[in-house]
Each structure stands twice: as structure tokens, then as C-alpha cells.
C-alpha atoms as a PDB file:
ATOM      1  CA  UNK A   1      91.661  34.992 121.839  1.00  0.00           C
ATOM      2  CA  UNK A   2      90.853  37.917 124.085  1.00  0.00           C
ATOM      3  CA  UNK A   3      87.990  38.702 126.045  1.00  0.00           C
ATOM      4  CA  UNK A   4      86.772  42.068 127.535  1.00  0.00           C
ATOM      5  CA  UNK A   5      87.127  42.322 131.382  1.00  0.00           C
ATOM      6  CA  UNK A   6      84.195  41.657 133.029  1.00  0.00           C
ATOM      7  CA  UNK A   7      82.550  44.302 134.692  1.00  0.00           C
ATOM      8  CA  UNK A   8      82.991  43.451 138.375  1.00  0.00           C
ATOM      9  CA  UNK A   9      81.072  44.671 141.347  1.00  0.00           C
ATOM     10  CA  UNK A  10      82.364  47.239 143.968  1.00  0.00           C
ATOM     11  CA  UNK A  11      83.615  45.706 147.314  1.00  0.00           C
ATOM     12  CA  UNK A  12      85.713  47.227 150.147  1.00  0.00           C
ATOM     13  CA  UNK A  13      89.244  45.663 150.204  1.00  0.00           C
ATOM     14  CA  UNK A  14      90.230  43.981 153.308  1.00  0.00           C
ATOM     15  CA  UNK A  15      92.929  45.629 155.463  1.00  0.00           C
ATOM     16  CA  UNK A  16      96.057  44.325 155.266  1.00  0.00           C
ATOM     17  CA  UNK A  17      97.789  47.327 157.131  1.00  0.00           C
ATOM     18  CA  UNK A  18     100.684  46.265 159.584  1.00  0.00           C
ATOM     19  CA  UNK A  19      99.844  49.490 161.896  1.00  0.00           C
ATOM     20  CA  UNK A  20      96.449  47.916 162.857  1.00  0.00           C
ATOM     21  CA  UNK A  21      96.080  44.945 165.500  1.00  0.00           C
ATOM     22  CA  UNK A  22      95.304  41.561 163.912  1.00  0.00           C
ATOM     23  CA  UNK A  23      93.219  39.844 167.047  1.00  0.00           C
ATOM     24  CA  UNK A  24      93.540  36.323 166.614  1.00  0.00           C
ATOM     25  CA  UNK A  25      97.301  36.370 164.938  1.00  0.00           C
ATOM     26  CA  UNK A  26      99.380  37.168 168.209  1.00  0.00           C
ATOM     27  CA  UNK A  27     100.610  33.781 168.376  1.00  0.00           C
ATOM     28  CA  UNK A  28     101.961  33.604 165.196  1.00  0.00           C
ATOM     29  CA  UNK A  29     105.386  35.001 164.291  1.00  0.00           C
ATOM     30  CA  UNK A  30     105.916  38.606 163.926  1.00  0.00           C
ATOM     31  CA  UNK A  31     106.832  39.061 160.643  1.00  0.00           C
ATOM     32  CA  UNK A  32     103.979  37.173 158.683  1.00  0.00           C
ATOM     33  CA  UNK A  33     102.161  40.598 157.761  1.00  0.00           C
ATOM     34  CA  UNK A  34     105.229  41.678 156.713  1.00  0.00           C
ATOM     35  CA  UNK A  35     105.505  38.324 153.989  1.00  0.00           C
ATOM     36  CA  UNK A  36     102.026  39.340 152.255  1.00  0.00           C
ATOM     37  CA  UNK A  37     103.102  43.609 152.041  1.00  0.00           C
ATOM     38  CA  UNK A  38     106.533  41.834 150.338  1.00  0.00           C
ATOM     39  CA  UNK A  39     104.596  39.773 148.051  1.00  0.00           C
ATOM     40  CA  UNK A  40     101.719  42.728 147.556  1.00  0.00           C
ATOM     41  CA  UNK A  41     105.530  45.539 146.620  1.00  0.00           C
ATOM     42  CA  UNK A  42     106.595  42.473 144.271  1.00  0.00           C
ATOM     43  CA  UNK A  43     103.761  42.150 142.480  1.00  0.00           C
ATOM     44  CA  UNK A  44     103.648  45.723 141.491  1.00  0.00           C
ATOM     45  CA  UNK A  45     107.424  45.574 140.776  1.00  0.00           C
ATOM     46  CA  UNK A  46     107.251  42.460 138.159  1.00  0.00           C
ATOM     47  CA  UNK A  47     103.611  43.014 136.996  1.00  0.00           C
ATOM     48  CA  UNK A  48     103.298  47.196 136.896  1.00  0.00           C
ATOM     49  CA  UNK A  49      99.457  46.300 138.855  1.00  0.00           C
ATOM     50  CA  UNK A  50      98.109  46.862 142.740  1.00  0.00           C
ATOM     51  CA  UNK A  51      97.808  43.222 143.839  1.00  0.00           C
ATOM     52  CA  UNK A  52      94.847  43.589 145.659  1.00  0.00           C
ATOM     53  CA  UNK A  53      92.897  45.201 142.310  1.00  0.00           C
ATOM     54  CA  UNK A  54      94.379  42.410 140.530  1.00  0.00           C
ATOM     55  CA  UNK A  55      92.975  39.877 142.705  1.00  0.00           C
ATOM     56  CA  UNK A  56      89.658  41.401 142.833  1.00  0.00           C
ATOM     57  CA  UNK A  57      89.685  41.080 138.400  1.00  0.00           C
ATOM     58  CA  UNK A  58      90.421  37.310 139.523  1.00  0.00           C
ATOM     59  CA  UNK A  59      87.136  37.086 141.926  1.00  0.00           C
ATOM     60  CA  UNK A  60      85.200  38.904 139.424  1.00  0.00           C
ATOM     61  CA  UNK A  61      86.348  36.674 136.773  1.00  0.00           C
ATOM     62  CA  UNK A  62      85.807  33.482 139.211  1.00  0.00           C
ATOM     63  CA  UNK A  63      82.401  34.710 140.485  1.00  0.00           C
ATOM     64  CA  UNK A  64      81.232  35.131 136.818  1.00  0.00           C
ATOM     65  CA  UNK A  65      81.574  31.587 135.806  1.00  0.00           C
ATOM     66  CA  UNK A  66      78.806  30.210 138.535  1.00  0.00           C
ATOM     67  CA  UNK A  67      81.035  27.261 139.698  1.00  0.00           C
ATOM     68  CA  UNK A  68      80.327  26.408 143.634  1.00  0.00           C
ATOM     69  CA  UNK A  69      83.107  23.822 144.083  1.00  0.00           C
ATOM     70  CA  UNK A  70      86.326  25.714 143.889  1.00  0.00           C
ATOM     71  CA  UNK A  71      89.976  24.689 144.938  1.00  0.00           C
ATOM     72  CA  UNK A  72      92.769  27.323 145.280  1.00  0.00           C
ATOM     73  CA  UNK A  73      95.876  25.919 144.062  1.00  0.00           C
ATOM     74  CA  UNK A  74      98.291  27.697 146.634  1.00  0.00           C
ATOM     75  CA  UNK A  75      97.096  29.588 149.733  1.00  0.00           C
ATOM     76  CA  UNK A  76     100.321  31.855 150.155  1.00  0.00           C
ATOM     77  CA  UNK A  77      98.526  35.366 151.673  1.00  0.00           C
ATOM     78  CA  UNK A  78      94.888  33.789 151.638  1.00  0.00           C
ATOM     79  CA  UNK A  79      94.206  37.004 149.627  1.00  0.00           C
ATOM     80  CA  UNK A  80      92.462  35.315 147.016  1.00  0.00           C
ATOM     81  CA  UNK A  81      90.579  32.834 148.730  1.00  0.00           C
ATOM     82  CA  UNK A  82      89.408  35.644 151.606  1.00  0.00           C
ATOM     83  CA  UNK A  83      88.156  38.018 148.786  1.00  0.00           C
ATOM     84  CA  UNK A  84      86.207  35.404 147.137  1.00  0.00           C
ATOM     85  CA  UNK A  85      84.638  33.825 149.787  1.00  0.00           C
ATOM     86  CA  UNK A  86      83.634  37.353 151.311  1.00  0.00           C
ATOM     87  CA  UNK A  87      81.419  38.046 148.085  1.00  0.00           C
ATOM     88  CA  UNK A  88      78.097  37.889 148.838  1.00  0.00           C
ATOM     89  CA  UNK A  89      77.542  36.366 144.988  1.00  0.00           C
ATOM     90  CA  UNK A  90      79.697  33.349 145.507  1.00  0.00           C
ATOM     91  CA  UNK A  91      77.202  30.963 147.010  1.00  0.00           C
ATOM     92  CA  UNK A  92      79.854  27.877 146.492  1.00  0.00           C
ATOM     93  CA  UNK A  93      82.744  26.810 148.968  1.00  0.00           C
ATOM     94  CA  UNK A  94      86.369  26.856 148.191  1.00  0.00           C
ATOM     95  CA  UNK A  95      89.514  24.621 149.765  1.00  0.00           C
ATOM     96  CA  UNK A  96      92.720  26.468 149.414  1.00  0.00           C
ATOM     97  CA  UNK A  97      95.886  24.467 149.972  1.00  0.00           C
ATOM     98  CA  UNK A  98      99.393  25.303 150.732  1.00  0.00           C
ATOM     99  CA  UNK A  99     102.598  23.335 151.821  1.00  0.00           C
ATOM    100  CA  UNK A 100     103.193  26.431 154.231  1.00  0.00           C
ATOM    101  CA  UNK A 101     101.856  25.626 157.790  1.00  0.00           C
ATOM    102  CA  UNK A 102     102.127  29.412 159.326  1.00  0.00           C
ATOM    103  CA  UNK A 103     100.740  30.383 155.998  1.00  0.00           C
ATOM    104  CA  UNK A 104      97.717  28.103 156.732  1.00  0.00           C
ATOM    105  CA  UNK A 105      97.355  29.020 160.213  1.00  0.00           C
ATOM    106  CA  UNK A 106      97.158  32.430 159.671  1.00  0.00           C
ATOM    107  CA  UNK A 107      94.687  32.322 156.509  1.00  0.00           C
ATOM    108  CA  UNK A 108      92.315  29.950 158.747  1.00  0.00           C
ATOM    109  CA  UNK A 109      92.656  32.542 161.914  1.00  0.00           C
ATOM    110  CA  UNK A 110      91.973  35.104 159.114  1.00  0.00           C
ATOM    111  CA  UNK A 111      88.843  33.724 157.987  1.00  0.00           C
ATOM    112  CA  UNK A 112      87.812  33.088 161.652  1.00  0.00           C
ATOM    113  CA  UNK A 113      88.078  36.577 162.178  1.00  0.00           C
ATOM    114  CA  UNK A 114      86.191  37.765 158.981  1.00  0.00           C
ATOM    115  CA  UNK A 115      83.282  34.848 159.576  1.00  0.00           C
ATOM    116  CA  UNK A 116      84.170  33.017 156.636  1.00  0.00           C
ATOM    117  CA  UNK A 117      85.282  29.864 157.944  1.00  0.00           C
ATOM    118  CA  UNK A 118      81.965  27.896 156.410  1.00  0.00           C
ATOM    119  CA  UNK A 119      82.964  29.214 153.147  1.00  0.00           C
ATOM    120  CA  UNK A 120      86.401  28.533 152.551  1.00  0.00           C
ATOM    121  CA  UNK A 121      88.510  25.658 154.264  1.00  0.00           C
ATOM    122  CA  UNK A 122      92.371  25.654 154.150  1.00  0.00           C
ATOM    123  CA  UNK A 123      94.364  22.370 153.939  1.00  0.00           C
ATOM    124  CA  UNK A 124      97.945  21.442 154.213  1.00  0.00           C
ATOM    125  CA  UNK A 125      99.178  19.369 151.459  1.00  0.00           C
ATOM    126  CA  UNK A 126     102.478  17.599 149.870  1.00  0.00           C
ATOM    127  CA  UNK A 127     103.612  18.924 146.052  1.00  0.00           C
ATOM    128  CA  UNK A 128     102.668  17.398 143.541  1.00  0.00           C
ATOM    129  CA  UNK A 129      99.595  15.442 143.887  1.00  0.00           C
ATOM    130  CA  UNK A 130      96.283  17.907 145.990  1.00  0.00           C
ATOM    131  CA  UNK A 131      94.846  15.633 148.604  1.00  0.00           C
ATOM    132  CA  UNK A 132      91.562  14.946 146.309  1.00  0.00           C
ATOM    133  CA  UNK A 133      89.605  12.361 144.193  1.00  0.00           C
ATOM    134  CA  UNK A 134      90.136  12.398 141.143  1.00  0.00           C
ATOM    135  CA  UNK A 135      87.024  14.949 139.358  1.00  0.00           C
ATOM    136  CA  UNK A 136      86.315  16.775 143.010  1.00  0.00           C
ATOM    137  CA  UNK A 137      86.830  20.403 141.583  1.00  0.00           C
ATOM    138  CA  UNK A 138      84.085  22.730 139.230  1.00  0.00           C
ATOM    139  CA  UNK A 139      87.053  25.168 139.349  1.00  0.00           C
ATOM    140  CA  UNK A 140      90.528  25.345 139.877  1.00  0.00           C
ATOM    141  CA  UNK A 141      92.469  28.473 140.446  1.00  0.00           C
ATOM    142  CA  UNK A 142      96.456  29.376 140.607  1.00  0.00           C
ATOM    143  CA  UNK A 143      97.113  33.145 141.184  1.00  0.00           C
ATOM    144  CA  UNK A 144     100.832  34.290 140.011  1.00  0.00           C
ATOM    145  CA  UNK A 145     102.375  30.626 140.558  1.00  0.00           C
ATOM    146  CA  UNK A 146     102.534  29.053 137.705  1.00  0.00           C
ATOM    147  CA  UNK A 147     106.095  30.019 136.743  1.00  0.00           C
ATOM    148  CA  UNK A 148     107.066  28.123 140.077  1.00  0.00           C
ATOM    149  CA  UNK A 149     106.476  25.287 138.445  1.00  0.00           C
ATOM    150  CA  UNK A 150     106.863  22.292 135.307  1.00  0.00           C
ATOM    151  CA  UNK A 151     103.511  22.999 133.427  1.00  0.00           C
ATOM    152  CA  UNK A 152     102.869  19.502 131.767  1.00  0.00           C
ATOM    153  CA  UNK A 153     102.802  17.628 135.086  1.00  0.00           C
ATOM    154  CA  UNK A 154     101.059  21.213 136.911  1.00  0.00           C
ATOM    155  CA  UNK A 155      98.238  20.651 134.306  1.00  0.00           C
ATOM    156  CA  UNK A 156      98.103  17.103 134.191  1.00  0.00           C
ATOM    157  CA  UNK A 157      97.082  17.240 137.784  1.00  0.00           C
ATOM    158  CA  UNK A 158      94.895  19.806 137.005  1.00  0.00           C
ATOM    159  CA  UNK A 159      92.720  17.671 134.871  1.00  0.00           C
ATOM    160  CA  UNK A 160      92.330  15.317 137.261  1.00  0.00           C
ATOM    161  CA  UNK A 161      91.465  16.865 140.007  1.00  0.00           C
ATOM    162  CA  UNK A 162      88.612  18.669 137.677  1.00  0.00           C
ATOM    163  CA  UNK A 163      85.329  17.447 136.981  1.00  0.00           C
ATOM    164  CA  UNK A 164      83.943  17.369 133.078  1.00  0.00           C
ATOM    165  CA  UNK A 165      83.604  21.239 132.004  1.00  0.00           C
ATOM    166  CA  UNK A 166      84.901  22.061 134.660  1.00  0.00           C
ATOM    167  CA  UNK A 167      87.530  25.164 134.704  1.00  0.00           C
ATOM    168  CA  UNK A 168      91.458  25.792 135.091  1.00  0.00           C
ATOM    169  CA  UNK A 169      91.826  29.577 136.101  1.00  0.00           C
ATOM    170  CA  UNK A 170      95.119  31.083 135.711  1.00  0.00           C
ATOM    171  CA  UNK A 171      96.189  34.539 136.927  1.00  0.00           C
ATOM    172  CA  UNK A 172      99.707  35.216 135.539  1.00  0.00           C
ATOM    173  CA  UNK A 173     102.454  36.884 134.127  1.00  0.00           C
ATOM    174  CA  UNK A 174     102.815  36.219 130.384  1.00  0.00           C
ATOM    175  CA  UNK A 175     106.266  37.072 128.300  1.00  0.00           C
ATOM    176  CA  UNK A 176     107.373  36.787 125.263  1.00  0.00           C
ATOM    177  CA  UNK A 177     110.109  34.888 123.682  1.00  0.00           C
ATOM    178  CA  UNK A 178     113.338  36.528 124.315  1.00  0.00           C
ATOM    179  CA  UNK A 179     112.753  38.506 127.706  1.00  0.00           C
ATOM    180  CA  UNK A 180     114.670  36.058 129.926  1.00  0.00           C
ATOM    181  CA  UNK A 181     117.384  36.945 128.146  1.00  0.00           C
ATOM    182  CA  UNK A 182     117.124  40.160 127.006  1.00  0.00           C
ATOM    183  CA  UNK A 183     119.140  42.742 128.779  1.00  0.00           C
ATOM    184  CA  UNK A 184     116.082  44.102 130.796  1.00  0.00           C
ATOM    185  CA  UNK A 185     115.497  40.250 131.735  1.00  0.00           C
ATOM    186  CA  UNK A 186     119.385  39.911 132.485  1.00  0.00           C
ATOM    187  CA  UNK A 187     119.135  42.667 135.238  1.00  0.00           C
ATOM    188  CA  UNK A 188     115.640  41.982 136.666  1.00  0.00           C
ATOM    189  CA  UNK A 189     117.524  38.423 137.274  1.00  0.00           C
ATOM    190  CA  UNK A 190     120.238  40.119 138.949  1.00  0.00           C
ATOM    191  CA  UNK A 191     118.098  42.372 140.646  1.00  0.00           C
ATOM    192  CA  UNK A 192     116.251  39.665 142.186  1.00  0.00           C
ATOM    193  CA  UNK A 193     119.355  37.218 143.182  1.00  0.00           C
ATOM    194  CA  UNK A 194     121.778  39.561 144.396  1.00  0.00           C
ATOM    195  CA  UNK A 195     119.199  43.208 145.857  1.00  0.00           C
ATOM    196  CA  UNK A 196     115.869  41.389 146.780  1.00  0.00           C
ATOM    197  CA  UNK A 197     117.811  38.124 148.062  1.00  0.00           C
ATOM    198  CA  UNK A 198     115.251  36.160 145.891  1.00  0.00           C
ATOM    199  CA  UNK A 199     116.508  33.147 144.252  1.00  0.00           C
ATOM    200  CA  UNK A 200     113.420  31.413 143.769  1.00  0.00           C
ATOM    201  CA  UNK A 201     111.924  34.072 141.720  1.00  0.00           C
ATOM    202  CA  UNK A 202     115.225  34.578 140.123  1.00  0.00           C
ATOM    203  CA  UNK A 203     114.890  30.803 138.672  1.00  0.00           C
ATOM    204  CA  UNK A 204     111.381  31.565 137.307  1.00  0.00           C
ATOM    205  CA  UNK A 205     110.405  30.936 133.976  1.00  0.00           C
ATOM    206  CA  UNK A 206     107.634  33.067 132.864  1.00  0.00           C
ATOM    207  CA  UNK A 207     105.333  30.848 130.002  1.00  0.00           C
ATOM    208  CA  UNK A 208     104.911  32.254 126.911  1.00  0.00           C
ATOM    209  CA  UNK A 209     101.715  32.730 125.620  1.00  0.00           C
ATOM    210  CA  UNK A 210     101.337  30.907 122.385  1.00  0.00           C
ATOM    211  CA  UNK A 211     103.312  28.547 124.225  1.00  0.00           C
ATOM    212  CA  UNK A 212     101.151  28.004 127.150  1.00  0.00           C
ATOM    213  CA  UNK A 213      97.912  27.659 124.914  1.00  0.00           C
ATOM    214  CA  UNK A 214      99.150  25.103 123.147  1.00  0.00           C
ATOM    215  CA  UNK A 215     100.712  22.970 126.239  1.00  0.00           C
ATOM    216  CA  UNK A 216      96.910  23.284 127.870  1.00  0.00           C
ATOM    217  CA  UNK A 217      95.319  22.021 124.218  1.00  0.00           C
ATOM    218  CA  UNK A 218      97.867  19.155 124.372  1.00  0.00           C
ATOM    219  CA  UNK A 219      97.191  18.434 127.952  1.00  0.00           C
ATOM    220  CA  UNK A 220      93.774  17.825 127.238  1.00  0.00           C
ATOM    221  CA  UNK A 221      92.200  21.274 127.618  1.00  0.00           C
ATOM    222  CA  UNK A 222      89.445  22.179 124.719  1.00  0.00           C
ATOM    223  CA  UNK A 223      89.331  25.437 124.990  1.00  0.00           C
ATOM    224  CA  UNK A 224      91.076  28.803 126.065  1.00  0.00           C
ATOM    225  CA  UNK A 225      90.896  32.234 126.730  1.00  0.00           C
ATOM    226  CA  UNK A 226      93.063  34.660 127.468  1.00  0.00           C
ATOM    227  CA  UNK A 227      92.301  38.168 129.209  1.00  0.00           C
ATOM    228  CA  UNK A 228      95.064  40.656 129.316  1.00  0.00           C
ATOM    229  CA  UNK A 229      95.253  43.051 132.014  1.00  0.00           C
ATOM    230  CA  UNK A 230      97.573  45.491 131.377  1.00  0.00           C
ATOM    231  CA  UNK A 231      99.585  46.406 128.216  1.00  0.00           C
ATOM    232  CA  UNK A 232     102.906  45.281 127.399  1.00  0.00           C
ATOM    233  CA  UNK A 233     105.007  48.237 128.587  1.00  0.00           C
ATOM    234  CA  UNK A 234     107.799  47.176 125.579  1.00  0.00           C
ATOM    235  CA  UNK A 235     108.369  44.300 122.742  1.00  0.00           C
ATOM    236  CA  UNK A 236     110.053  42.632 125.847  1.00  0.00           C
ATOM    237  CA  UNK A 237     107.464  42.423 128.212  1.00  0.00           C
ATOM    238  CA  UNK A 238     104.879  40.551 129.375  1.00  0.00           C
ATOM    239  CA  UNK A 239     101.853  41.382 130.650  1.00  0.00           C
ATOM    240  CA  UNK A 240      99.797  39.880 133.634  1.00  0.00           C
ATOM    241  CA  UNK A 241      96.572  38.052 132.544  1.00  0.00           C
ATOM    242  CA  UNK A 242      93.510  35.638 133.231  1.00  0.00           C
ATOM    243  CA  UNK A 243      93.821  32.439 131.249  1.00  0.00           C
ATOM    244  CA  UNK A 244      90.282  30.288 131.588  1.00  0.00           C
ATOM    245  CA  UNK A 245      91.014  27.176 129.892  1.00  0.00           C
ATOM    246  CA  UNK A 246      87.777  24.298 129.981  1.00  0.00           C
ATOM    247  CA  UNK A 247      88.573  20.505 130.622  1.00  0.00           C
END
């Protein structure tokens, strides 16, 4: 079931630009900036979308629902969690976690920096199990990190850490049956192992749609909705959309 995309508000995008100086990240090592542009040039690569629009379809999406208590599944850039807090219609407070340490230094420098630290708070954390009672969470959110990992136990902890009606946002690449191993899939593979040195994306398994609804039903999810944001660009791929399932 599809919805139409939300119409979200106009915001200026932060500045991720390596050419300007970052006060407050001089301690850090010198090629973190140059880990979110990588991520930012492989999202547009797999997905055919400008991460940063993307992400703001994600806030829009997020800010829509109301929820005040939200957790961000993986901190990575800190793009997500930055953008959202920096709305002036979220009035909630969001913990972002990550098992990266620099990562979380420099997203809590970051948000030092852009006055948000009230708003969002980033923690360090072991995989699987968030550091959180059980029912803490309105809203949950993973941006373009599911495929990282086994879905039943990723959603089974996903319910618990959510309270009752509370939400499970996805933002993620969808494909079809078949394009792992078609011969487009066979060389993006490639492409990634042996060009862009990336095995860990290389390993990924992207979910299948139908698939991936009925894993969240059967995990205890009562409803879904899925959100497309881009067209397939052939019968072998994907495309990268918002799935809002409700515990």
C-alpha cells in the first residue's frame, strides 16, 4: 500500500562541505568528513537520490507522525538525527546510537556546534540489544541499514524497545526478486568488492518488498505502509522507500 509523499516544509541543509572549517572537530581524525561525502557519493550511486533530500523526505515523514520520544537506530553521519532535531516542528527529543566511537564524538561535537545538544543525545552501544527498557521508544528509525542486518531478530528488538502504537520507520532500498543475481546485480557486486574496496556492502542483501511486509506482520507489526521514492529505473531494480510499520 502506497502513500503520497508528504508535503514537507522548506529548510536550509546543513553544510557538510570539506573546504569549510569545522570548529570543534580538530581533534578528531582527518578524514571523518571525508567518511559522510563517501557515504553521501554511495547513496546516489546505489539509490539514483541526493542523500541529503532523501533524508529531509525521512524528517518530513518523522515530523508528520507527532511522536516526541524518538531513537535513531544507527548514528553513522548524524545526518538524520541533526536534521530532525534542527526542525523547529519537532518539539520531542531523540537518542541516536552507534557502535562507532569517532562517529559519536563527532555527531555530539556536531550538535554542540549547531545548539542542539538538548534535543538529541548520542549513545554508544553493543549490537544487538539498544541500551533501553523494554517500551522506551514512540518511534524508532533506521535510515539505509537494514540490509546490514538479519531482519527477524532486527525487528524483534524493535518491538521491544517500542511502546504500544508506537512506530518502526524504515528508510531503504527495496529490490525485487532476482536482482542479486541478475547480471546488473553480478557487477554492482563486483564493483563494490574489487573498485570501491567495499565488502560489507558487497555482502548486503537488499529485502524484498512483499517479503519484508510480511516478515514485519509476522513479527508482530499490524500495520504497514510503504512510500516509494523514486521509480524503479528497470524490472531489476529497486527503489529507495519509507516503510512506517505500527507495533
Amino acid at each position: 500500500m502506497k502513500n503520497q509523499a508528504p508535503a514537507g516544509e522548506k529548510q536550509k541543509k546543513f553544510d557538510f562541505s570539506p573546504s569549510r572549517p569545522r570548529p570543534l572537530l580538530s581533534g578528531l581524525p582527518g578524514r571523518i568528513d571525508s567518511y559522510e561525502e563517501g557515504v553521501a557519493h554511495y547513496f546516489r550511486w546505489r539509490t539514483g537520490l541526493d542523500y541529503y533530500h532523501a533524508l529531509d523526505q525521512v524528517v518530513d515523514f518523522v515530523v508528520q507522525t507527532g511522536r516526541i520520544r524518538v531513537i535513531d537506530l544507527l548514528t553513522d553521519t548524524a545526518a538524520f538525527s541533526l536534521r530532525l532535531a534542527g526542525r523547529k516542528s519537532f518539539h520531542g527529543r531523540i537518542y541516536s546510537f552507534d557502535t562507532n566511537i569517532t562517529l559519536l564524538e563527532r555527531a555530539k561535537q556536531r550538535a554542540a556546534h549547531l545548539g542542539l545538544e538538548q534535543i538529541v543525545e548520542f549513545r554508544h552501544f553493543q549490537e544487538p540489544r539498544f541500551p533501553v527498557p523494554d517500551g522506551h521508544a514512540e518511534l524508532a528509525v533506521s535510515v539505509f541499514d537494514l540490509h546490514r542486518h538479519p531482519l527477524e531478530r532486527y525487528f524483534g528488538e524493535a518491538m521491544r524497545i517500542l511502546a504500544r502504537e508506537g512506530h518502526l520507520i524504515l528508510a531503504e532500498y527495496l529490490e525485487p526478486k532476482g536482482a542479486r543475481t541478475s547480471l546488473a546485480g553480478l557487477w554492482r557486486r563486483a564493483h563494490l568488492r574489487f573498485v570501491q574496496k567495499n565488502p560489507v556492502e558487497a555482502r548486503a542483501v537488499y529485502p524484498d518488498r512483499e517479503e519484508l511486509i510480511g516478515l514485519l506482520f509476522r513479527s508482530g507489526f499490524r500495520q504497514v505502509i510503504v512510500q516509494e521514492l523514486c521509480a524503479p529505473r528497470s524490472r531489476h531494480s529497486g527503489a529507495f522507500s519509507i516503510i512506517a510499520a505500527t507495533k
